[in-house]
C-alpha atoms as a PDB file:
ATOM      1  CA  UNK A   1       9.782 -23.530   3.431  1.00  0.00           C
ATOM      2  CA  UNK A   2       7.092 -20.703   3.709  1.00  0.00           C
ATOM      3  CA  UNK A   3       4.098 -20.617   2.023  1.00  0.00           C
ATOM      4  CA  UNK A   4       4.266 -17.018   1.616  1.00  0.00           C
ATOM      5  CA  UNK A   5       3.225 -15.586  -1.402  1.00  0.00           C
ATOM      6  CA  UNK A   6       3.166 -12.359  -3.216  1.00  0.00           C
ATOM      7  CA  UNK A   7       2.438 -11.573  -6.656  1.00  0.00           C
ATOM      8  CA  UNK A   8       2.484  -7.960  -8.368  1.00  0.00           C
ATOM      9  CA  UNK A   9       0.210  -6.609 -11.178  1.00  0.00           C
ATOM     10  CA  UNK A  10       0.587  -2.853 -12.740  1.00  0.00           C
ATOM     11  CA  UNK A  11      -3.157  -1.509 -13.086  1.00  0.00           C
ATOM     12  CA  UNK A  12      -4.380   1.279 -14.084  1.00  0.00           C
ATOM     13  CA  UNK A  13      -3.195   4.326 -16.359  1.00  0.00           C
ATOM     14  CA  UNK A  14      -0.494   5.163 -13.914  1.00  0.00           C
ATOM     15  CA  UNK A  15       0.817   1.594 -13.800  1.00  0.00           C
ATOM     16  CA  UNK A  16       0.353   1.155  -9.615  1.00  0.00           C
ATOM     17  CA  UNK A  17       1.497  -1.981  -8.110  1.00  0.00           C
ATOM     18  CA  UNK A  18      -1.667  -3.908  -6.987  1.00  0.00           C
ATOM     19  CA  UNK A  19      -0.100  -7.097  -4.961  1.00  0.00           C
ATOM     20  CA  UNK A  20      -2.211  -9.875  -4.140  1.00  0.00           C
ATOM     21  CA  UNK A  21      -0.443 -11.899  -0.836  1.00  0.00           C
ATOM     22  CA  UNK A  22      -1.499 -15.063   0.201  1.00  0.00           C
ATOM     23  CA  UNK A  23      -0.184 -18.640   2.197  1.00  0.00           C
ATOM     24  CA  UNK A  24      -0.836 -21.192  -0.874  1.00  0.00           C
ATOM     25  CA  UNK A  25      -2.324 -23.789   1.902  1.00  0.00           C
ATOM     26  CA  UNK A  26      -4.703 -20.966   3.208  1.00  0.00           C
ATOM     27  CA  UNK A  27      -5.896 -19.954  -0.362  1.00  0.00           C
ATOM     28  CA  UNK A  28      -7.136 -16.768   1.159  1.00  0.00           C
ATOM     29  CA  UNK A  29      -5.988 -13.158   0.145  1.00  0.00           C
ATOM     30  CA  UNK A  30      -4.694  -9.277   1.104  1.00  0.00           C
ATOM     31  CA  UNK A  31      -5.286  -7.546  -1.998  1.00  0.00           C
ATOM     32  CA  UNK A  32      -3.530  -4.162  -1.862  1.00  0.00           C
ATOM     33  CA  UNK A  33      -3.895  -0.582  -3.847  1.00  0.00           C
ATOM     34  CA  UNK A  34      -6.369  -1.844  -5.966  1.00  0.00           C
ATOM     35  CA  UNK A  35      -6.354   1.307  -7.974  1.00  0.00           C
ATOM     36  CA  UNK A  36      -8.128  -0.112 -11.064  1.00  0.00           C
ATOM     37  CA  UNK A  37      -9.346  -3.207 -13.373  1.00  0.00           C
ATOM     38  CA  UNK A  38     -10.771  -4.799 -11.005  1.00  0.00           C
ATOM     39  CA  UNK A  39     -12.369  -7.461 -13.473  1.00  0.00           C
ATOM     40  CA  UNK A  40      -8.483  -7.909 -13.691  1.00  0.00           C
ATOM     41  CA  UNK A  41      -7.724  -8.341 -10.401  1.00  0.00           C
ATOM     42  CA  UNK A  42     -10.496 -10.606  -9.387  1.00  0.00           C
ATOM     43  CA  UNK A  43      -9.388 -12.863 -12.370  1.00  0.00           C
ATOM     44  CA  UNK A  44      -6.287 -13.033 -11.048  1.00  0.00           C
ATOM     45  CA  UNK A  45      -7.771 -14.417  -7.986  1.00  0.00           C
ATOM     46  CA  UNK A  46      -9.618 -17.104  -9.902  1.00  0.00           C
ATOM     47  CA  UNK A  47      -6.595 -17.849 -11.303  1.00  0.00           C
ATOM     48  CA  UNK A  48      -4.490 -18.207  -7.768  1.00  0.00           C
ATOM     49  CA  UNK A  49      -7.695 -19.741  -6.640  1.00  0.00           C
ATOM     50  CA  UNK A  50      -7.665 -17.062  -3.965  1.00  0.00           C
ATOM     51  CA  UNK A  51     -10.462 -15.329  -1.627  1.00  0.00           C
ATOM     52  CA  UNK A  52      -9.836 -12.095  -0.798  1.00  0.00           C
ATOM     53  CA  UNK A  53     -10.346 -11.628   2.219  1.00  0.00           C
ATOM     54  CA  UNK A  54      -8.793  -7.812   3.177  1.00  0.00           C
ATOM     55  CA  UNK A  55      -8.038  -4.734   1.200  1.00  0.00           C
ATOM     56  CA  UNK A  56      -5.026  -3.016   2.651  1.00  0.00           C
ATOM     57  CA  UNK A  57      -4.263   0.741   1.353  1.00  0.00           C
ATOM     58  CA  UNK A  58      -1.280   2.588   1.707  1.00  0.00           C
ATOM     59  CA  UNK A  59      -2.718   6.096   0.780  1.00  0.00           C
ATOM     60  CA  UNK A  60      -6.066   7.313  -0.751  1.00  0.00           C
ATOM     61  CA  UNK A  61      -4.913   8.658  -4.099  1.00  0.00           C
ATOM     62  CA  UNK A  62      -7.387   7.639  -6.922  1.00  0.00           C
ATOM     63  CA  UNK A  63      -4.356   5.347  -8.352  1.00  0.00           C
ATOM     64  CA  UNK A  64      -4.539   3.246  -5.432  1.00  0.00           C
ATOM     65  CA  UNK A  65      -8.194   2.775  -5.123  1.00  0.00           C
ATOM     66  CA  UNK A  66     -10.374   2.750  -8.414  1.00  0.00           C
ATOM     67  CA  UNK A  67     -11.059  -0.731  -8.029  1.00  0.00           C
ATOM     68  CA  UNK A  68     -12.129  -1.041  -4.171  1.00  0.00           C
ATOM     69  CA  UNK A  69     -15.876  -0.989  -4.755  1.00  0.00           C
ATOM     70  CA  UNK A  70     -15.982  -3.500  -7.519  1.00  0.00           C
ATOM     71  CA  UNK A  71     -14.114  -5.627  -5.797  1.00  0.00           C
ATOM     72  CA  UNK A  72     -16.358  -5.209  -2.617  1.00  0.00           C
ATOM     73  CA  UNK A  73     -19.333  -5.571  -5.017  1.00  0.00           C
ATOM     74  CA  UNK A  74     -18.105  -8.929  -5.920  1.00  0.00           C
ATOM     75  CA  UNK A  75     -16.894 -10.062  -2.233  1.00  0.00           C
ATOM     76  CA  UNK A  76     -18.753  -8.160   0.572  1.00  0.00           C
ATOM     77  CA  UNK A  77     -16.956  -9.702   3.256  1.00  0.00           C
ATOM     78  CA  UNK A  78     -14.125  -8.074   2.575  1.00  0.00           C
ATOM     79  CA  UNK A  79     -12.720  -5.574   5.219  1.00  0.00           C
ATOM     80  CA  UNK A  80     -10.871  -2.308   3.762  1.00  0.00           C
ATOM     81  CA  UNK A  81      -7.742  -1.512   5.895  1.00  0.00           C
ATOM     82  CA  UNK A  82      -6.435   2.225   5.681  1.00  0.00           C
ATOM     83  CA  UNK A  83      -4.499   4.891   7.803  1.00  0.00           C
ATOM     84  CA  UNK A  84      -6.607   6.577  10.805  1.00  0.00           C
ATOM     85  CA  UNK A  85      -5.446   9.919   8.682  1.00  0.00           C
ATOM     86  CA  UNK A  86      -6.962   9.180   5.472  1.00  0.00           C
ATOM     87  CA  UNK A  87     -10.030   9.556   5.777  1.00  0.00           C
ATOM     88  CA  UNK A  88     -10.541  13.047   4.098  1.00  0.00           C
ATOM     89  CA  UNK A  89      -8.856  11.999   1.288  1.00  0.00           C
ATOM     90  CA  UNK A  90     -10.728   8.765   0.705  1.00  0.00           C
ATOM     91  CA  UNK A  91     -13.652  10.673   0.668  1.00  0.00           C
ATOM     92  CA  UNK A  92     -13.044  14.008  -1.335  1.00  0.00           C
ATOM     93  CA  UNK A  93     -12.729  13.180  -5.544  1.00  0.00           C
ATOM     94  CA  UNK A  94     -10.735  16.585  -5.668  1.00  0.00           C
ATOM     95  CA  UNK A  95      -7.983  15.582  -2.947  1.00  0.00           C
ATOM     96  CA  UNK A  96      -7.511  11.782  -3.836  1.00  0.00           C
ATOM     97  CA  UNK A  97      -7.389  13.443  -7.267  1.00  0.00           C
ATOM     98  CA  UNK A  98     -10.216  11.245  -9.192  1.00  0.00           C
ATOM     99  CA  UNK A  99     -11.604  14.511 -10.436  1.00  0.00           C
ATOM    100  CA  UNK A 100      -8.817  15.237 -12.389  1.00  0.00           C
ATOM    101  CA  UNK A 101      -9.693  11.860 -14.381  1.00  0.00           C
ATOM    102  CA  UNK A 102     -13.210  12.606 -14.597  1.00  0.00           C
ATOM    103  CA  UNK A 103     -14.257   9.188 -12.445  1.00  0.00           C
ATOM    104  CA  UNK A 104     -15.226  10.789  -9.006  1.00  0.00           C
ATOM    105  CA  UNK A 105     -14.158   8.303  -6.576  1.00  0.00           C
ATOM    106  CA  UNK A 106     -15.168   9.231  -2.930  1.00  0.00           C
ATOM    107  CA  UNK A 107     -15.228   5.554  -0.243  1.00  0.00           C
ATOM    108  CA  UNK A 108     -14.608   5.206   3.042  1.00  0.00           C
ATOM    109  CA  UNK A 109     -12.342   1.930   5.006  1.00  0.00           C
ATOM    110  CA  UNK A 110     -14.177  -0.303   7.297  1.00  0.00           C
ATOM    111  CA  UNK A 111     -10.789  -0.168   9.422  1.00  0.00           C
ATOM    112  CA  UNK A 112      -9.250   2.904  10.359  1.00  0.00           C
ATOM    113  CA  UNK A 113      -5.861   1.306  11.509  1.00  0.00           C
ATOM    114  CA  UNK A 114      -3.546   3.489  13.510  1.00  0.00           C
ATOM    115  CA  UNK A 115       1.125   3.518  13.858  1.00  0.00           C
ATOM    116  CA  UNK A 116       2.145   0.357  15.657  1.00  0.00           C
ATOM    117  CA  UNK A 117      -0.908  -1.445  15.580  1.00  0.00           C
ATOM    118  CA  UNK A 118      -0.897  -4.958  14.085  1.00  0.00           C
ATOM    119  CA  UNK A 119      -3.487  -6.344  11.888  1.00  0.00           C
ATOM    120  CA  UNK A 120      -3.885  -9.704  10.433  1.00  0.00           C
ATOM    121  CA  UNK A 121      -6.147 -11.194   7.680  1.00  0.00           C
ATOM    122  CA  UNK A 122      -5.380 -14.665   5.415  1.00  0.00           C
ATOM    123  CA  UNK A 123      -3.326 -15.782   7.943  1.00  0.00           C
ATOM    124  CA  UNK A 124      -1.383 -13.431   7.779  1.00  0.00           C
ATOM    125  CA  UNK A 125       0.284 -10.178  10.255  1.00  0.00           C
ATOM    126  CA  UNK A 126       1.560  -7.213   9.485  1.00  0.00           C
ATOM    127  CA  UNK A 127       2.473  -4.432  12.181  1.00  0.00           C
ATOM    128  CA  UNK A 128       0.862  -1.041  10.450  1.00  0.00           C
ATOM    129  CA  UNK A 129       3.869   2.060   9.987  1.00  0.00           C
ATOM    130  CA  UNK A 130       2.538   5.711  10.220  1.00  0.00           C
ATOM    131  CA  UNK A 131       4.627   7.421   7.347  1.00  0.00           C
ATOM    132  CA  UNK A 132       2.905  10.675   6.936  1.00  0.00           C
ATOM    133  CA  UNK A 133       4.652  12.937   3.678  1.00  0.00           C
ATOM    134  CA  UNK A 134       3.211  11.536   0.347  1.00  0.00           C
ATOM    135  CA  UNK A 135       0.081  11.834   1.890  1.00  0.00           C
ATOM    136  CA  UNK A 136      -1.086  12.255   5.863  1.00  0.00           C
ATOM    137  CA  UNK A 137      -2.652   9.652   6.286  1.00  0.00           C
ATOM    138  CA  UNK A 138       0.047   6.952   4.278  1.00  0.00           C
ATOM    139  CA  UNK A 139       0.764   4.234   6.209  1.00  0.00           C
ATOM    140  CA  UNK A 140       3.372   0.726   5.267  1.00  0.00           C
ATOM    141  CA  UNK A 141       2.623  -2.652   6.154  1.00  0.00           C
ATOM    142  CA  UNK A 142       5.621  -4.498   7.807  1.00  0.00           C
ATOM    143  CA  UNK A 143       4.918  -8.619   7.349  1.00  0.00           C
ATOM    144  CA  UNK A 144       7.579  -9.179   9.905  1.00  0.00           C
ATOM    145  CA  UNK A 145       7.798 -12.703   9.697  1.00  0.00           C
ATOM    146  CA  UNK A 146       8.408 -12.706   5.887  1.00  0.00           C
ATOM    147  CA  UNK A 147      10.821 -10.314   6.071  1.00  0.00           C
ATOM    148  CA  UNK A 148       8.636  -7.800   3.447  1.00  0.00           C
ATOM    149  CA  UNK A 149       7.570  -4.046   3.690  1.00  0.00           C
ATOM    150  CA  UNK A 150       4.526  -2.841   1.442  1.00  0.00           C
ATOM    151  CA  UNK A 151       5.669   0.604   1.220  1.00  0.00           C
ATOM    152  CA  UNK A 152       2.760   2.284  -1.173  1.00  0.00           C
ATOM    153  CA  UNK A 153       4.444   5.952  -2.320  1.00  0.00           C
ATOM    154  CA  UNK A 154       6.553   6.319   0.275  1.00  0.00           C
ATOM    155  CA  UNK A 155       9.818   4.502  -0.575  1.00  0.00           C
ATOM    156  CA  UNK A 156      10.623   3.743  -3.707  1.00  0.00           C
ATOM    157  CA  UNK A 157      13.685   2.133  -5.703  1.00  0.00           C
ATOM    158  CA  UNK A 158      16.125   4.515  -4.848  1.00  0.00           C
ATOM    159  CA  UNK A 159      13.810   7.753  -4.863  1.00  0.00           C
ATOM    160  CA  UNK A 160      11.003   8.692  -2.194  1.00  0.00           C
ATOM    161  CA  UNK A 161       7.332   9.721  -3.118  1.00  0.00           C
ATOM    162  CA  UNK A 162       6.114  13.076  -4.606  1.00  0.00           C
ATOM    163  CA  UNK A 163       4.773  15.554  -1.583  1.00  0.00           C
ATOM    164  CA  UNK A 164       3.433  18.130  -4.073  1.00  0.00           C
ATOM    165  CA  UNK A 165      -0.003  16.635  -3.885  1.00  0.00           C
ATOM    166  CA  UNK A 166      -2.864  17.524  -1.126  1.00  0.00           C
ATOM    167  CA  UNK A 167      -1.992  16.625   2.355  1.00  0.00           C
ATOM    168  CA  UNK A 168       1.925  15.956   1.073  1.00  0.00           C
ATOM    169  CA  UNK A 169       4.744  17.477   3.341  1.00  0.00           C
ATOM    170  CA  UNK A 170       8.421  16.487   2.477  1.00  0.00           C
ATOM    171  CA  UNK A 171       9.839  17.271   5.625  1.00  0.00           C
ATOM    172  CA  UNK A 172       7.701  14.782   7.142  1.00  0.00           C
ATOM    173  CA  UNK A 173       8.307  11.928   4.516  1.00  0.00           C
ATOM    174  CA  UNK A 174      11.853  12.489   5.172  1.00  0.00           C
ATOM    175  CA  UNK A 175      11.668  11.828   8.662  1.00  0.00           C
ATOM    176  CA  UNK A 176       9.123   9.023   8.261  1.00  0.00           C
ATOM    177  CA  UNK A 177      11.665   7.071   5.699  1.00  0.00           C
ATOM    178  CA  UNK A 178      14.219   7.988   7.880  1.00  0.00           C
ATOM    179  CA  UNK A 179      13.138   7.275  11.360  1.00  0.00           C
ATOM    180  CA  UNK A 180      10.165   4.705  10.689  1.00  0.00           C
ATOM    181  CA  UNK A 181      11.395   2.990   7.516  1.00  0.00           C
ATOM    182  CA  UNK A 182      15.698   2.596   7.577  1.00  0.00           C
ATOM    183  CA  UNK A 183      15.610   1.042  11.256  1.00  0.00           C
ATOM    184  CA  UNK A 184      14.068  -2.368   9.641  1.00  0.00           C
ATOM    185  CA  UNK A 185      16.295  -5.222   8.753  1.00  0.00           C
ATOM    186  CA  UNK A 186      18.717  -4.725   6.026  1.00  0.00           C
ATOM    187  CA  UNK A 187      17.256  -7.502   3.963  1.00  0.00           C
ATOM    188  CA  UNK A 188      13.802  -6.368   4.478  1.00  0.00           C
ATOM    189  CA  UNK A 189      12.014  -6.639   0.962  1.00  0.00           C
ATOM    190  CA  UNK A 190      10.327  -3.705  -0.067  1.00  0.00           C
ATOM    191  CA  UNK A 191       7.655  -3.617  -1.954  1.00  0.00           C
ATOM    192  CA  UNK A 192       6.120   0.349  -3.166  1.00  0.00           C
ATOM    193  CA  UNK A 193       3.190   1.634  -5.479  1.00  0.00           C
ATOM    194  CA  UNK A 194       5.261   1.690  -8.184  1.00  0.00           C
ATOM    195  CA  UNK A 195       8.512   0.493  -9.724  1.00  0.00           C
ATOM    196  CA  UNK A 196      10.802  -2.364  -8.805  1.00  0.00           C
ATOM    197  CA  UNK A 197      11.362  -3.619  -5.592  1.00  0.00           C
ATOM    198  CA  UNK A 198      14.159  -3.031  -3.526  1.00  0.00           C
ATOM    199  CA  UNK A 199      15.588  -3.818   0.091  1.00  0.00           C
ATOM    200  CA  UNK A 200      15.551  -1.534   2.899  1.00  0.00           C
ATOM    201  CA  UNK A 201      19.927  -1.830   3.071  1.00  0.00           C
ATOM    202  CA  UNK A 202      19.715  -0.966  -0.629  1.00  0.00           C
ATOM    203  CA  UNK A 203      17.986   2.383   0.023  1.00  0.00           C
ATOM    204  CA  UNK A 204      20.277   3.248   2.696  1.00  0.00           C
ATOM    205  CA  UNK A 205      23.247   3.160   1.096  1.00  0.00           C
ATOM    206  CA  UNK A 206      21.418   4.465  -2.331  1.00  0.00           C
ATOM    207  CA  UNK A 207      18.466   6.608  -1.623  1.00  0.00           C
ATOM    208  CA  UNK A 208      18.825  10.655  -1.926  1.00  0.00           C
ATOM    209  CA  UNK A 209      17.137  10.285   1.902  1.00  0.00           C
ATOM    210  CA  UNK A 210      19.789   8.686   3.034  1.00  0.00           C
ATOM    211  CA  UNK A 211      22.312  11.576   2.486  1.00  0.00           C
ATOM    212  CA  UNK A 212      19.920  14.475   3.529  1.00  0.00           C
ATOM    213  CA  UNK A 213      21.522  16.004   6.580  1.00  0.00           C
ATOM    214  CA  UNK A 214      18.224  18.865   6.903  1.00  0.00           C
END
């Protein structure tokens, strides 16, 4: 039996699902889209008994990544993963939106990670997915061997992310849920920035991208 783990918590005013993955034996963490409380999330930690070891974002919208600096504060060793395209919007408070909240948010990733390549941290790999639409720069994490997708705002339960938002283009998510996203295994768990999760053979015999012949 693995000793996979993943557990979800909503943060921030927008409700975004931060997941913290870990192997139990390894007791060493991904946390991904931290996008807020991160006194929150680092309790949560304590409470797995956890290190994080890696930050891995999907996008740079503020919702996804409030809480990367506090966590960094607390664990320096920590290595931010994020798409080689994001890093305008990581940087600028009036694309990744934080203006509009009034907490400028502005950071750059120590990893600029780039479609196909594979990275791995507490123990465990997961082969990066370009999926430009939502954003540029958004990019999935595919943990093969577990059978999961992190898909961030890209695919959700039955609906596909917004693209009226800086950088957003929704020919391109189309294609990048439809060429990037539906080829994975049916029973591929899928994991996104918000909502429930879903499976990849769910969304293609449910999701509006499915039946969009443009």
């Amino acid at each position: 039996m693995s000793d996979f783990r993943i557990r979800t918590y909503h943060v921030g005013q927008i409700g975004t699902n931060c997941y913290i993955i870990f192997r139990e034996q390894l007791k060493k963490a991904i946390i991904v889209d931290p996008g807020d409380e991160g006194a929150y999330i680092l309790e949560q930690c304590r409470k797995l008994s956890v290190t994080p070891e890696a930050i891995f974002l999907t996008h740079g919208h503020f919702d996804h990544i409030m809480a990367v600096e506090e966590i960094k504060q607390a664990f320096p060793e920590v290595i931010v993963y994020a798409g080689e395209e994001e890093k305008m919007l990581l940087a600028d408070p009036s694309v990744n939106l934080s203006d509009n909240i009034g907490r400028l948010c502005s950071l750059a990733a120590d990893r600029y990670v780039a479609d196909g390549e594979t990275v791995e941290a507490a123990g465990i790999k997961a082969d990066v997915i370009a999926t430009p639409g939502h954003t540029q720069g958004c990019v999935c994490y595919y943990i093969k061997e577990e059978d999961v997708l992190i898909s961030g705002d890209t695919l959700f339960l039955e609906s596909l992310g917004r693209t009226d938002l800086p950088t957003g283009d929704q020919s391109a998510i189309i294609r990048s849920i439809k060429e990037k996203l539906f080829p994975l295994p049916g029973d591929t768990m899928v994991y996104p920035g918000h909502g429930d999760v879903t499976t990849i053979g769910h969304e293609k015999s449910y999701n509006p991208v499915a039946l969009y012949r443009g």
